[in-house]
Protein backbone atom coordinates (compact mmCIF):
# COMPACT_ATOMS: atom_id res chain seq x y z
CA UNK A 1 46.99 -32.69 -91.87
CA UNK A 2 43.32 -32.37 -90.37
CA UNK A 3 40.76 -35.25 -91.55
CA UNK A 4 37.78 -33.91 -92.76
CA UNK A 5 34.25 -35.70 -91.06
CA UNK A 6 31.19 -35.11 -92.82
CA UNK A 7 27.66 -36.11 -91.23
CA UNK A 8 24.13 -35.52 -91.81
CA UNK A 9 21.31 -33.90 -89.73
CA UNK A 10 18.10 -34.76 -91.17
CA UNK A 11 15.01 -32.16 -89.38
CA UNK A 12 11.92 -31.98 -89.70
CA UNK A 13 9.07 -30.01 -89.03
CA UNK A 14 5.60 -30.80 -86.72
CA UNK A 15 3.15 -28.74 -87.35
CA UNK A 16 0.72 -30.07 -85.10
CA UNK A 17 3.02 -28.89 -81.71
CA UNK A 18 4.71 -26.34 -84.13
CA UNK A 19 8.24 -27.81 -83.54
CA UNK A 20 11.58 -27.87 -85.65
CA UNK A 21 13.39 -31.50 -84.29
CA UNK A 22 16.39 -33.60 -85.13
CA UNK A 23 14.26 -36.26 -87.19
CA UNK A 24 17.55 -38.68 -88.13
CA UNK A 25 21.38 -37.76 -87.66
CA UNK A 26 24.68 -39.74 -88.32
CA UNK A 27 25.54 -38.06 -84.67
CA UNK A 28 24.33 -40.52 -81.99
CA UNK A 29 22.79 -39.06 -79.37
CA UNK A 30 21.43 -36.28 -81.02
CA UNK A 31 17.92 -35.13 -80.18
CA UNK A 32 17.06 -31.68 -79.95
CA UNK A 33 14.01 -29.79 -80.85
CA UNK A 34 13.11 -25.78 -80.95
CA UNK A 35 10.25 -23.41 -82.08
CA UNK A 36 12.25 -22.02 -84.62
CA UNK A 37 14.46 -23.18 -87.29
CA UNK A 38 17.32 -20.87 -86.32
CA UNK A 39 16.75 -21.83 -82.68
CA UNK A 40 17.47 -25.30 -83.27
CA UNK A 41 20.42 -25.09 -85.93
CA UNK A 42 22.22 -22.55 -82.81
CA UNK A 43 20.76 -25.80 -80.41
CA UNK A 44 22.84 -28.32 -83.08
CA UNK A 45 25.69 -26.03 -83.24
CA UNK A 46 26.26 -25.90 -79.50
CA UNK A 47 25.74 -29.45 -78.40
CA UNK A 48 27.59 -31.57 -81.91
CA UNK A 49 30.82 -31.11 -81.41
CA UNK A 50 30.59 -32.50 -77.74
CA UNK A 51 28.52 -35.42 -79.03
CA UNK A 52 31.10 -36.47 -81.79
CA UNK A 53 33.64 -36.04 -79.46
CA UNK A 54 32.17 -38.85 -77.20
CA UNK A 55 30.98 -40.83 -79.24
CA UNK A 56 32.98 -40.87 -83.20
């Protein structure tokens, strides 16, 4: 039986630079920023699982 995890990404938006980034997360380690809000959910999707791996 697989153990289901659920964690938060909190993002946020600077309009000043024009940025999407990882304002809070449950995933340590996880800092990542793109000029697009696809962009950076692909950049979350990629590097997550490696991070929670590590580190929960």
């Amino acid at each position: 039986m697989s153990k289901q995890l659920n964690l938060s990404v909190n993002i946020s938006y600077d309009e000043k630079v024009s940025v999407w980034y990882v304002l809070s997360s449950d995933i340590p380690g996880l800092h990542a920023e793109a000029e697009s809000l696809d962009e950076l959910v692909t950049v979350i999707a990629d590097v997550a699982p490696d991070l929670i791996a590590a580190n929960l």
